[in-house]
N, C-alpha and C. Protein backbone atom coordinates (compact mmCIF):
# COMPACT_ATOMS: atom_id res chain seq x y z
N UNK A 1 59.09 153.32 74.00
CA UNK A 1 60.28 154.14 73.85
C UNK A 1 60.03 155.55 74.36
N UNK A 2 58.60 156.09 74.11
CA UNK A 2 58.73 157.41 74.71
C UNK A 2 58.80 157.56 76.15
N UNK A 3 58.17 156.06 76.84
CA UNK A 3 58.01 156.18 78.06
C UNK A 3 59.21 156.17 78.92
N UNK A 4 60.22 155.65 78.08
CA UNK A 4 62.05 155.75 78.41
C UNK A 4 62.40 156.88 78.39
N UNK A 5 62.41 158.07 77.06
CA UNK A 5 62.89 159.09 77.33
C UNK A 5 61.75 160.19 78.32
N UNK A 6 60.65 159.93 78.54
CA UNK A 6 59.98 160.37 79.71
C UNK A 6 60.99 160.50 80.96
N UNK A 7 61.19 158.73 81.16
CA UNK A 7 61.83 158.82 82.63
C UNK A 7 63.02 159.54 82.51
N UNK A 8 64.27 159.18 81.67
CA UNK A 8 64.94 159.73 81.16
C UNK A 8 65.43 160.83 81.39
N UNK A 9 64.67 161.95 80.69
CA UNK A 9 64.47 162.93 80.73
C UNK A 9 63.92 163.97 82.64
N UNK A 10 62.77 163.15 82.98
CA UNK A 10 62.75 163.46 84.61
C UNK A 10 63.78 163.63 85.43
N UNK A 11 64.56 161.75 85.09
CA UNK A 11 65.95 161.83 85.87
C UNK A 11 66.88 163.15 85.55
N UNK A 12 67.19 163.41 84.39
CA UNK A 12 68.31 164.45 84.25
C UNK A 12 67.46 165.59 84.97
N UNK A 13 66.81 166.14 85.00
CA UNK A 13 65.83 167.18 85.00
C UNK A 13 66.06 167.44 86.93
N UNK A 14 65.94 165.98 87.59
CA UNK A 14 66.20 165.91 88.91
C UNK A 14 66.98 165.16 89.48
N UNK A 15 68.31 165.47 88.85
CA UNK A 15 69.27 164.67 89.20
C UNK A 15 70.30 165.29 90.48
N UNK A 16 70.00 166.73 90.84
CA UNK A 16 70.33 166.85 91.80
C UNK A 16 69.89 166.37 93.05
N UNK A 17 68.67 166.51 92.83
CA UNK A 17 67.15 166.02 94.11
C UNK A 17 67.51 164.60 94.24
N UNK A 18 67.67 164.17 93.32
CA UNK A 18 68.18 162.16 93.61
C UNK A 18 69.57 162.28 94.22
N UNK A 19 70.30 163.57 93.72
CA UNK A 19 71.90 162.65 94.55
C UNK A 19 71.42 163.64 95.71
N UNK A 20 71.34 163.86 95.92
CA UNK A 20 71.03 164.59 97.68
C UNK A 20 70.04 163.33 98.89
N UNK A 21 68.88 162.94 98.43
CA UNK A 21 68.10 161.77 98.38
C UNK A 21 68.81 160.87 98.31
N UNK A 22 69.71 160.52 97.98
CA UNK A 22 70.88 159.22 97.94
C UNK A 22 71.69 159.59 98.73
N UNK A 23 72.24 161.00 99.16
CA UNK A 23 73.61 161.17 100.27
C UNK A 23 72.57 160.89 101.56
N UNK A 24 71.63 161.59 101.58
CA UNK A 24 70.74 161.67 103.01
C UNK A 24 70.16 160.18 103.13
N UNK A 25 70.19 159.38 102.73
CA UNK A 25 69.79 158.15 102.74
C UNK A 25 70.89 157.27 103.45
N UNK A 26 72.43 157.13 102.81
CA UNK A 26 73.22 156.74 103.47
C UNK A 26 73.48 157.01 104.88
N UNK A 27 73.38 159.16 104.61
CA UNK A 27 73.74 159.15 106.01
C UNK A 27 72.98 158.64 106.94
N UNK A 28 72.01 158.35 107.26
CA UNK A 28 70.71 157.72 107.86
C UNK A 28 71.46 156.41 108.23
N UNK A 29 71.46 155.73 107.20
CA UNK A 29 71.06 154.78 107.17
C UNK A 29 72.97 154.09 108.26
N UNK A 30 73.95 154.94 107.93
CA UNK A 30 75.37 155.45 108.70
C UNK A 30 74.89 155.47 110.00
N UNK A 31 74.36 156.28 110.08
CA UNK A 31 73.75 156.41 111.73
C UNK A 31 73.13 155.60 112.37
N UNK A 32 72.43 155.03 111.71
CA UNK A 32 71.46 153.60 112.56
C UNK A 32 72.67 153.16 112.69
N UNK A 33 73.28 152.30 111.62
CA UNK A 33 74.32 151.86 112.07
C UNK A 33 75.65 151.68 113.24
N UNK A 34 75.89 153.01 113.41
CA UNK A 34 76.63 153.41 114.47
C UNK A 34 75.93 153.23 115.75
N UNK A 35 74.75 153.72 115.53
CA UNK A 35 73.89 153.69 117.17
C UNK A 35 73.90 152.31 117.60
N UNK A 36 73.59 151.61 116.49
CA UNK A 36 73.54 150.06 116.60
C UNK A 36 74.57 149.47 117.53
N UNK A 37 75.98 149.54 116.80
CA UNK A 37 76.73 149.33 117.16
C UNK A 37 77.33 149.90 118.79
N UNK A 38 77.38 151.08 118.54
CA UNK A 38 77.74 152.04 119.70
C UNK A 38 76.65 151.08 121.14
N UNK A 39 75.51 150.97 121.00
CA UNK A 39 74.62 150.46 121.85
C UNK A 39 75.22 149.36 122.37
N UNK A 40 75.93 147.87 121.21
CA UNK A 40 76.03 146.80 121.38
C UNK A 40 77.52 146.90 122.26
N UNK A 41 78.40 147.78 121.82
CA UNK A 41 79.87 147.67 122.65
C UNK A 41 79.29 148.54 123.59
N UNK A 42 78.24 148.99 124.29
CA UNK A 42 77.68 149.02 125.52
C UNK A 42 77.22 148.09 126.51
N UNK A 43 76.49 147.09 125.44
CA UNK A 43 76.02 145.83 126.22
C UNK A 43 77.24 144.79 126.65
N UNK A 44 78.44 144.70 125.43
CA UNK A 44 79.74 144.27 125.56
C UNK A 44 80.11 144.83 127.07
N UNK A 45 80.16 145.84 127.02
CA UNK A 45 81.49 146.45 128.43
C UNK A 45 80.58 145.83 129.84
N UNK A 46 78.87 146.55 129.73
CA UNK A 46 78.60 145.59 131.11
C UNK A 46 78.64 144.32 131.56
N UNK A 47 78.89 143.81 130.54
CA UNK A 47 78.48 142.06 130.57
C UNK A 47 80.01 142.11 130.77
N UNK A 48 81.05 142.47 130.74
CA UNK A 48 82.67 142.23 130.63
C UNK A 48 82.67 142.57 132.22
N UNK A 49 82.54 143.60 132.73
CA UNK A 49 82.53 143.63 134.16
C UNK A 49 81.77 142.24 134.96
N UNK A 50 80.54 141.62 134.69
CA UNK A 50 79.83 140.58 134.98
C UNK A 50 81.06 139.58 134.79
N UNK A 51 81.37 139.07 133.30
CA UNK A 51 82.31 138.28 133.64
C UNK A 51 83.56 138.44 134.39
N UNK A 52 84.42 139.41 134.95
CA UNK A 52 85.08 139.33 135.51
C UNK A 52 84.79 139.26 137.06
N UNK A 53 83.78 139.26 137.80
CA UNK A 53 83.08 139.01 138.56
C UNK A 53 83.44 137.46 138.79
N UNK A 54 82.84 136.78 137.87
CA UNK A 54 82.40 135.66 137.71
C UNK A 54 83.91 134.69 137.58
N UNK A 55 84.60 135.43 136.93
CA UNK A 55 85.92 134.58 136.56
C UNK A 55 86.99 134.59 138.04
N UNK A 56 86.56 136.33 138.69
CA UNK A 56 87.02 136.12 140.15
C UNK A 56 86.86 135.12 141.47
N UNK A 57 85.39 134.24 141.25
CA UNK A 57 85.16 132.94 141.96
C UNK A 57 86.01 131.94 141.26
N UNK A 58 86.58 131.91 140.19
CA UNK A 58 87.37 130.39 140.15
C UNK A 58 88.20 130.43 140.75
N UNK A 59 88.76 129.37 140.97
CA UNK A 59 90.39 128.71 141.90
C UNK A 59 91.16 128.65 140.90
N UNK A 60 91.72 129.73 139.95
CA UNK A 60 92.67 129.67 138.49
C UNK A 60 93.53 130.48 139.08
N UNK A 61 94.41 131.18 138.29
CA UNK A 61 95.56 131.90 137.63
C UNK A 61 95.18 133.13 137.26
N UNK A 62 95.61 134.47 137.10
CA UNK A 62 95.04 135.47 136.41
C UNK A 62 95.08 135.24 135.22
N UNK A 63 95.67 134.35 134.41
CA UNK A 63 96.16 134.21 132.59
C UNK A 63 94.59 133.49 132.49
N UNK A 64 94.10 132.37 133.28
CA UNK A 64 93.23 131.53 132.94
C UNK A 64 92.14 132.16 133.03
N UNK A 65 91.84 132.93 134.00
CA UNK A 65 90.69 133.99 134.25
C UNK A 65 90.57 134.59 133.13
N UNK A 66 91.61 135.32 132.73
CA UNK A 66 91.62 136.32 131.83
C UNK A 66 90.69 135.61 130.07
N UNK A 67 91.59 134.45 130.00
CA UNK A 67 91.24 133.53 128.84
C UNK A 67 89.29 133.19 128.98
N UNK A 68 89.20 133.04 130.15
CA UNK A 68 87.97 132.64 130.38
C UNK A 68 86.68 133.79 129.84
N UNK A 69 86.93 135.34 130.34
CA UNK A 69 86.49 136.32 130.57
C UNK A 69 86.70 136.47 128.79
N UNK A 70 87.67 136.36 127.97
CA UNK A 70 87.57 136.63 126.54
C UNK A 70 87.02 135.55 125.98
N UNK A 71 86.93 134.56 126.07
CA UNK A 71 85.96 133.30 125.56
C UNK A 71 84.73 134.14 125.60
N UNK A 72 84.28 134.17 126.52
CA UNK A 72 82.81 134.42 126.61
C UNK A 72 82.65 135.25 125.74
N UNK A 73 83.42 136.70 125.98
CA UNK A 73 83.54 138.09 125.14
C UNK A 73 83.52 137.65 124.16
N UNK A 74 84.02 136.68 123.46
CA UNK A 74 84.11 136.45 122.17
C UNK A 74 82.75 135.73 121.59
N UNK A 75 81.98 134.97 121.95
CA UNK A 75 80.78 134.47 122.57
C UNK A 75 79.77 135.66 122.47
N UNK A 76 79.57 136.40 123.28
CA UNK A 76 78.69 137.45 122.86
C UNK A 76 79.11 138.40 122.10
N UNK A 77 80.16 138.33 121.37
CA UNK A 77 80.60 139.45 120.13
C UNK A 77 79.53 139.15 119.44
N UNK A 78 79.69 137.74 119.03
CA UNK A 78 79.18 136.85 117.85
C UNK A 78 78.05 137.25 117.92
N UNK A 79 77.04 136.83 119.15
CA UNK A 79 75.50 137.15 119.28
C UNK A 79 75.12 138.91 119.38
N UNK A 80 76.29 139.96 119.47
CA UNK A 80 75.74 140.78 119.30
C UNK A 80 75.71 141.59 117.75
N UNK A 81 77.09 140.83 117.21
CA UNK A 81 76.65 140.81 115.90
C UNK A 81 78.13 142.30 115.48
N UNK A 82 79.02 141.83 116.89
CA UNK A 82 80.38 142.82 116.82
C UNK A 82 81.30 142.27 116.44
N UNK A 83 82.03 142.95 115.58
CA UNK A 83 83.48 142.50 115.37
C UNK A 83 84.27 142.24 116.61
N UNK A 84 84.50 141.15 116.91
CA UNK A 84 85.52 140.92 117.63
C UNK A 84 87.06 141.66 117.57
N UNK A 85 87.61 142.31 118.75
CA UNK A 85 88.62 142.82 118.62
C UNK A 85 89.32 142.49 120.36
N UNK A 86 90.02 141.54 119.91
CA UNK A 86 91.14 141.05 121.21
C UNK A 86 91.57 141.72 122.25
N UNK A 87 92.65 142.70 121.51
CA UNK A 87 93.04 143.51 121.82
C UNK A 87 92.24 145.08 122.15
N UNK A 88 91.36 145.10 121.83
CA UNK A 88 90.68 145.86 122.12
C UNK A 88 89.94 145.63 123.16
N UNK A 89 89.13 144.53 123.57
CA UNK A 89 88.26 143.57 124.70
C UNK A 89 89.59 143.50 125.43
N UNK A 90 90.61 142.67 125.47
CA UNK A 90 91.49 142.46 126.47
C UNK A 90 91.94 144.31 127.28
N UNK A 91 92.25 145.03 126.36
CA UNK A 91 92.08 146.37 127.46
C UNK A 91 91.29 146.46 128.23
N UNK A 92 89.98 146.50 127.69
CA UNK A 92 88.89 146.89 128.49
C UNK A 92 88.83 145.75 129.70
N UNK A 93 89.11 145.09 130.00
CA UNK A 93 88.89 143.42 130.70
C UNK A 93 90.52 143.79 131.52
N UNK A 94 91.47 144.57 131.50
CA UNK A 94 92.39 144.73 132.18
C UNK A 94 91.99 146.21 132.95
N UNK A 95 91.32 147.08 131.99
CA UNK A 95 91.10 147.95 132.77
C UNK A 95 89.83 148.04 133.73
N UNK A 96 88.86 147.12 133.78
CA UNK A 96 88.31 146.45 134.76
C UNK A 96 88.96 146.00 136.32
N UNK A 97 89.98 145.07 135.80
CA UNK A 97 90.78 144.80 136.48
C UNK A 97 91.62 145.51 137.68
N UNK A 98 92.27 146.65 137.20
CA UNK A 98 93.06 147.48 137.32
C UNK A 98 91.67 148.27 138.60
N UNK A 99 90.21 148.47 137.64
CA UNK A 99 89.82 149.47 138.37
C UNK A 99 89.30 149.11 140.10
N UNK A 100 88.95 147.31 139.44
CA UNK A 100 88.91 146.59 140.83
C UNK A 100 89.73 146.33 142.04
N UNK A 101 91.17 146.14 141.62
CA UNK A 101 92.24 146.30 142.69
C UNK A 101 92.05 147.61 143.12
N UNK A 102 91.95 148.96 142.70
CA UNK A 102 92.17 150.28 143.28
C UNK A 102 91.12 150.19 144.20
N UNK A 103 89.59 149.90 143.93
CA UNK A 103 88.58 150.49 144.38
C UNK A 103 88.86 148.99 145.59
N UNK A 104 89.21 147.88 145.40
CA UNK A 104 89.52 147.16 146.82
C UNK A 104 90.45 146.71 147.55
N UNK A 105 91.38 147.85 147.24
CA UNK A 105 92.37 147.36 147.94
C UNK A 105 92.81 148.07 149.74
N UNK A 106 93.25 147.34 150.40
CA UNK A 106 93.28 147.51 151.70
C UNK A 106 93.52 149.02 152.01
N UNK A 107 93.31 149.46 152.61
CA UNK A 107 93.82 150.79 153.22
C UNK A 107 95.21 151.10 153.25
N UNK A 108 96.05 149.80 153.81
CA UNK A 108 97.79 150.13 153.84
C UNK A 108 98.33 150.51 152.71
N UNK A 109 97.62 149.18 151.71
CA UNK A 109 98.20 149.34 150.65
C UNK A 109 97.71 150.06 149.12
N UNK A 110 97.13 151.58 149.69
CA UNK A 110 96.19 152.06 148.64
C UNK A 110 97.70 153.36 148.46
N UNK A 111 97.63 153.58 146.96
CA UNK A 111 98.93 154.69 146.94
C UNK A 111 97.81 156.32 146.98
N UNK A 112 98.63 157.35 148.02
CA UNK A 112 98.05 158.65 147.62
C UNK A 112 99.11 159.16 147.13
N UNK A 113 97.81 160.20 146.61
CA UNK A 113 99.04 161.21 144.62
C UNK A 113 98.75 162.35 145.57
């Protein structure tokens, strides 16, 4: 029993030093997190350019391409351990798209601003 109000007693004594030690811990531990993540929807976006590459050799449709290019995306969400977000991947996978027609499109038909 004394050895209870020992600890007890320590804790109150440094109970500021523990909740500070507990905020700085999360935040840490917040940050790995993010980097984590932040890193993995890095590895997401290059590999999304790769597949659209790749979905550009089939003999499809743009809808089927497109379906193809989010399969996969959805595929390495899983293995990178990301929330999948559709709508979020389907932007990025259009604005791919978008950036590929500009950067190849013919000379006649390129618009100047």
């Amino acid at each position: 029993m004394e050895t209870f109000l020992k600890i007890l007693n320590w804790i109150t004594a440094n109970w500021d030093v523990l909740l500070a030690a507990g905020v700085a811990t999360v935040s840490f531990v917040s940050g790995v997190v993010a980097a984590v993540k932040n890193r993995n929807w890095n590895k997401l976006k290059e590999a999304l350019v790769e597949y659209v590459k790749e979905a550009e050799a089939l003999q499809a449709g743009g809808e089927v391409k497109k379906e193809v290019v989010l399969a996969k995306a959805q595929t390495l969400c899983v293995a990178l351990k990301i929330k999948y977000n559709e709508q979020k991947v389907s932007a990025i996978v259009e604005s791919i798209v978008l950036l590929s027609k500009i950067v190849n499109a013919r000379d006649k038909d390129k618009i100047v601003k």
